[in-house]
C-alpha atoms as a PDB file:
ATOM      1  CA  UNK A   1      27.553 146.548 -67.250  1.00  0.00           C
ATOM      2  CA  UNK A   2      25.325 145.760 -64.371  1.00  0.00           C
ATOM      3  CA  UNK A   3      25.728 142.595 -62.664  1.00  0.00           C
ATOM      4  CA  UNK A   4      22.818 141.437 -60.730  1.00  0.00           C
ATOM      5  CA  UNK A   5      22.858 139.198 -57.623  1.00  0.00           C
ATOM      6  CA  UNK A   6      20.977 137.798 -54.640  1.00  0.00           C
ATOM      7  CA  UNK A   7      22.650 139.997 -52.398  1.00  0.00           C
ATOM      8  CA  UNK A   8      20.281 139.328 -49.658  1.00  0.00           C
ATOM      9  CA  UNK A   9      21.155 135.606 -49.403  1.00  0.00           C
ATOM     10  CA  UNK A  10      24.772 136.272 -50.220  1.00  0.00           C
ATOM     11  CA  UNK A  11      25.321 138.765 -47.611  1.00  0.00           C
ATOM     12  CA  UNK A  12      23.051 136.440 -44.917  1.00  0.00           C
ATOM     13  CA  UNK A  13      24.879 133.628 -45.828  1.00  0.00           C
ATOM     14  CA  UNK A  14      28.417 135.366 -45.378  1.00  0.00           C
ATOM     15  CA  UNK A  15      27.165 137.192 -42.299  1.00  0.00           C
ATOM     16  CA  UNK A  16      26.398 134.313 -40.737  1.00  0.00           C
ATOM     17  CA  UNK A  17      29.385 132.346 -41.632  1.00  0.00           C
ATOM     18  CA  UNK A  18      31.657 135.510 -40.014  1.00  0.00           C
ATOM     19  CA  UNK A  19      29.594 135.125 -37.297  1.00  0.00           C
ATOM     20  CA  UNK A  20      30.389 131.837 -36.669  1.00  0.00           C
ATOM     21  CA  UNK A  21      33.808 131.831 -36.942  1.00  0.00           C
ATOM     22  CA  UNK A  22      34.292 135.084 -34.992  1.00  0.00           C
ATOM     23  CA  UNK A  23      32.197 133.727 -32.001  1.00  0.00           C
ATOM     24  CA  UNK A  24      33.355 129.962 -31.921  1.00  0.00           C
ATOM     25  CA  UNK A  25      36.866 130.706 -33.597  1.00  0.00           C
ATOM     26  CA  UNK A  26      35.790 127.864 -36.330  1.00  0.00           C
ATOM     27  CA  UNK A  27      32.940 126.968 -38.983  1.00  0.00           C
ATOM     28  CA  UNK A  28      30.882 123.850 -39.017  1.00  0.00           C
ATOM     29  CA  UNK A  29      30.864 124.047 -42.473  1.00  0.00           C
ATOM     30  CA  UNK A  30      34.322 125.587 -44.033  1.00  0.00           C
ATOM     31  CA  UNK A  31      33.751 126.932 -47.552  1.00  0.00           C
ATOM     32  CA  UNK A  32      35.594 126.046 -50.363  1.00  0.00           C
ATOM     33  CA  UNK A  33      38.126 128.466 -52.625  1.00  0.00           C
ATOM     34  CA  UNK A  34      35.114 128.820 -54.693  1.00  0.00           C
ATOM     35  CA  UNK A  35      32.760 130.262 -51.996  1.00  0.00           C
ATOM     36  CA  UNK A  36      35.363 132.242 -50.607  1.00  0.00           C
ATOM     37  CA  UNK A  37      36.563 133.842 -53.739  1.00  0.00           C
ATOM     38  CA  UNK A  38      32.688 134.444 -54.265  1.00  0.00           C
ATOM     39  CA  UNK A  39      32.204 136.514 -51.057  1.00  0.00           C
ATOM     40  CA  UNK A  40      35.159 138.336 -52.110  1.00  0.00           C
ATOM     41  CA  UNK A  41      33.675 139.293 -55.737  1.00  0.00           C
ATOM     42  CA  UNK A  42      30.199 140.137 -53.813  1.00  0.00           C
ATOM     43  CA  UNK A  43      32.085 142.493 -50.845  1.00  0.00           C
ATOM     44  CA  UNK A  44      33.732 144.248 -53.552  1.00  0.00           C
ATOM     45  CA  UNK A  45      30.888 144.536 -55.718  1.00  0.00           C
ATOM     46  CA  UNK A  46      29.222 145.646 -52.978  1.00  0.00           C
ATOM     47  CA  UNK A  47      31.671 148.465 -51.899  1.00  0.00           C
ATOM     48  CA  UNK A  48      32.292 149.600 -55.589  1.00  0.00           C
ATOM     49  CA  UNK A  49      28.170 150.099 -54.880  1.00  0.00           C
ATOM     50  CA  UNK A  50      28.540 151.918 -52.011  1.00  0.00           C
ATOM     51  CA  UNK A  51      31.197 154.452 -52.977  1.00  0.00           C
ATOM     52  CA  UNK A  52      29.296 155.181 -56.103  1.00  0.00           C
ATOM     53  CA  UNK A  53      26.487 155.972 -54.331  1.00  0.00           C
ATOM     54  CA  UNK A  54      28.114 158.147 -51.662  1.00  0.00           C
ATOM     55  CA  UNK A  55      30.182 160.030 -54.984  1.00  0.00           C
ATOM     56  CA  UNK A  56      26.782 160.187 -56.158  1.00  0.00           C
ATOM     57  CA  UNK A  57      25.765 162.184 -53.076  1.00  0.00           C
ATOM     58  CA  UNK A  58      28.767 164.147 -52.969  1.00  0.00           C
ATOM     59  CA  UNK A  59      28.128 166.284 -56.011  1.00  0.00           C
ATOM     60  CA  UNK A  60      25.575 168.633 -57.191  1.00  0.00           C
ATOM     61  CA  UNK A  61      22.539 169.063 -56.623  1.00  0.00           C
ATOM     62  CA  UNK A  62      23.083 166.705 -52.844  1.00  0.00           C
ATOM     63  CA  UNK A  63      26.553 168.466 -52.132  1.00  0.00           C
ATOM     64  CA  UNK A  64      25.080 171.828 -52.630  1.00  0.00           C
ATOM     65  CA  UNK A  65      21.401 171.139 -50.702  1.00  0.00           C
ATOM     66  CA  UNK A  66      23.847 170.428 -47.349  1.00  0.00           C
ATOM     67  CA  UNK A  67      25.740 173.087 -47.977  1.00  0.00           C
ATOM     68  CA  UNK A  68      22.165 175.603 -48.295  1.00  0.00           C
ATOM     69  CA  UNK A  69      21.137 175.891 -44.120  1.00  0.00           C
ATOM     70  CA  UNK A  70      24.569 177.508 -43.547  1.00  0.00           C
ATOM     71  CA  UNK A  71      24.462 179.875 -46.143  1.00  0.00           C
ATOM     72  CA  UNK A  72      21.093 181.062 -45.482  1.00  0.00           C
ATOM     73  CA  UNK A  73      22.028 181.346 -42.160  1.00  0.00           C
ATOM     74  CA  UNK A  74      24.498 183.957 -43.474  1.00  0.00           C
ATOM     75  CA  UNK A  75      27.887 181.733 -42.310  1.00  0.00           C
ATOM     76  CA  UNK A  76      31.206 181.603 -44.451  1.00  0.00           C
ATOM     77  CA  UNK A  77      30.524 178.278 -46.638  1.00  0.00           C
ATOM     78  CA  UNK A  78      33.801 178.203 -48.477  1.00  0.00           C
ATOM     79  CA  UNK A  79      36.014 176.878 -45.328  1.00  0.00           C
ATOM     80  CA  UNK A  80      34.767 173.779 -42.956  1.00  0.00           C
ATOM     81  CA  UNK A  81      33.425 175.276 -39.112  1.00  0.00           C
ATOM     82  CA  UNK A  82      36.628 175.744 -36.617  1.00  0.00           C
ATOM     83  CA  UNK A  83      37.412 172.827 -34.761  1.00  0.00           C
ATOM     84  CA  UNK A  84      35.895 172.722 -31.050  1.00  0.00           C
ATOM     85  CA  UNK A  85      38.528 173.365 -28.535  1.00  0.00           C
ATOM     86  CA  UNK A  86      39.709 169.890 -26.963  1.00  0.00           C
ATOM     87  CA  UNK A  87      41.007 168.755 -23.806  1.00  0.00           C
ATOM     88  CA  UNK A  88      44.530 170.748 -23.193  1.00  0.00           C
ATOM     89  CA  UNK A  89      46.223 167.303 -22.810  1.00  0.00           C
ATOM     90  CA  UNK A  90      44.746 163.728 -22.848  1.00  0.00           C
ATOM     91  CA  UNK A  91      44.979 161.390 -19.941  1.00  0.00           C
ATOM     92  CA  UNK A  92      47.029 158.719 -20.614  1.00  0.00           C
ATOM     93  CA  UNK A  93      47.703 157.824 -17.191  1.00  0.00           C
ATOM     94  CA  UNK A  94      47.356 154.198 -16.177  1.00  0.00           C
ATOM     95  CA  UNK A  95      45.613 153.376 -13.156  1.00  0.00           C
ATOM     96  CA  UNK A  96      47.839 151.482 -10.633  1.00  0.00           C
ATOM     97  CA  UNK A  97      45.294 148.572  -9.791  1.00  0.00           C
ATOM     98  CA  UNK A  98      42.492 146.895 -11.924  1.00  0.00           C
ATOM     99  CA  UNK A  99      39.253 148.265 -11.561  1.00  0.00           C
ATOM    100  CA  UNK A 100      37.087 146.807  -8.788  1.00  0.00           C
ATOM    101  CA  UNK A 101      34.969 144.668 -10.871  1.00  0.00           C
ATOM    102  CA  UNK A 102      32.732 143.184  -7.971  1.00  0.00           C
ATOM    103  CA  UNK A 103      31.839 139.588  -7.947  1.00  0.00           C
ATOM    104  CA  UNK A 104      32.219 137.846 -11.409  1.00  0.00           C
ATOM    105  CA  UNK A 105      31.435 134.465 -11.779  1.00  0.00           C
ATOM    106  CA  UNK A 106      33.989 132.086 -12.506  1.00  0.00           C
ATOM    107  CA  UNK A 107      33.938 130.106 -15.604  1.00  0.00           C
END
């Protein structure tokens, strides 16, 4: 069963209501249980989309057309590449002052 919807004017309208509330730490306008509960049903429907198109590109014929440059290039294709040698330890060292951070206004 396909379900369709406005996406476009769901996902603007839900965009900007995150927005707002992420940038002011409130909404002029809060939405009801209903609109909330219908943002959730659209983010869902729209990652259920998602994943089945990236399964979708996971499997033959897209899986194996990635796959193609390294074995014409005559490289193993049945193991992932080695892992590029990292750092020998990472620096977790904290400074002992705050970064010089010049002259910041005040606010």
């Amino acid at each position: 069963m396909v379900v369709r919807i406005d996406s476009s004017a769901t996902l603007i309208s839900f965009i900007k209501l995150r927005n707002e509330c992420a940038h002011t730490g409130t909404a002029s306008i809060v939405p009801d249980t209903t609109e909330l509960s219908g943002y959730c049903d659209f983010l869902n429907t729209l990652a259920t989309g998602i994943d089945q198109v990236l399964h979708h590109l996971s499997v033959p014929p897209f899986a194996a057309s990635a796959l193609a440059p390294a074995a014409a290039a005559g490289r193993d294709t049945r193991r992932p590449p080695a892992a590029a040698p990292g750092p020998a330890e990472p620096d977790t060292a904290l400074p002992d002052a705050p970064p010089d951070l010049g002259d910041l206004p005040s606010s």
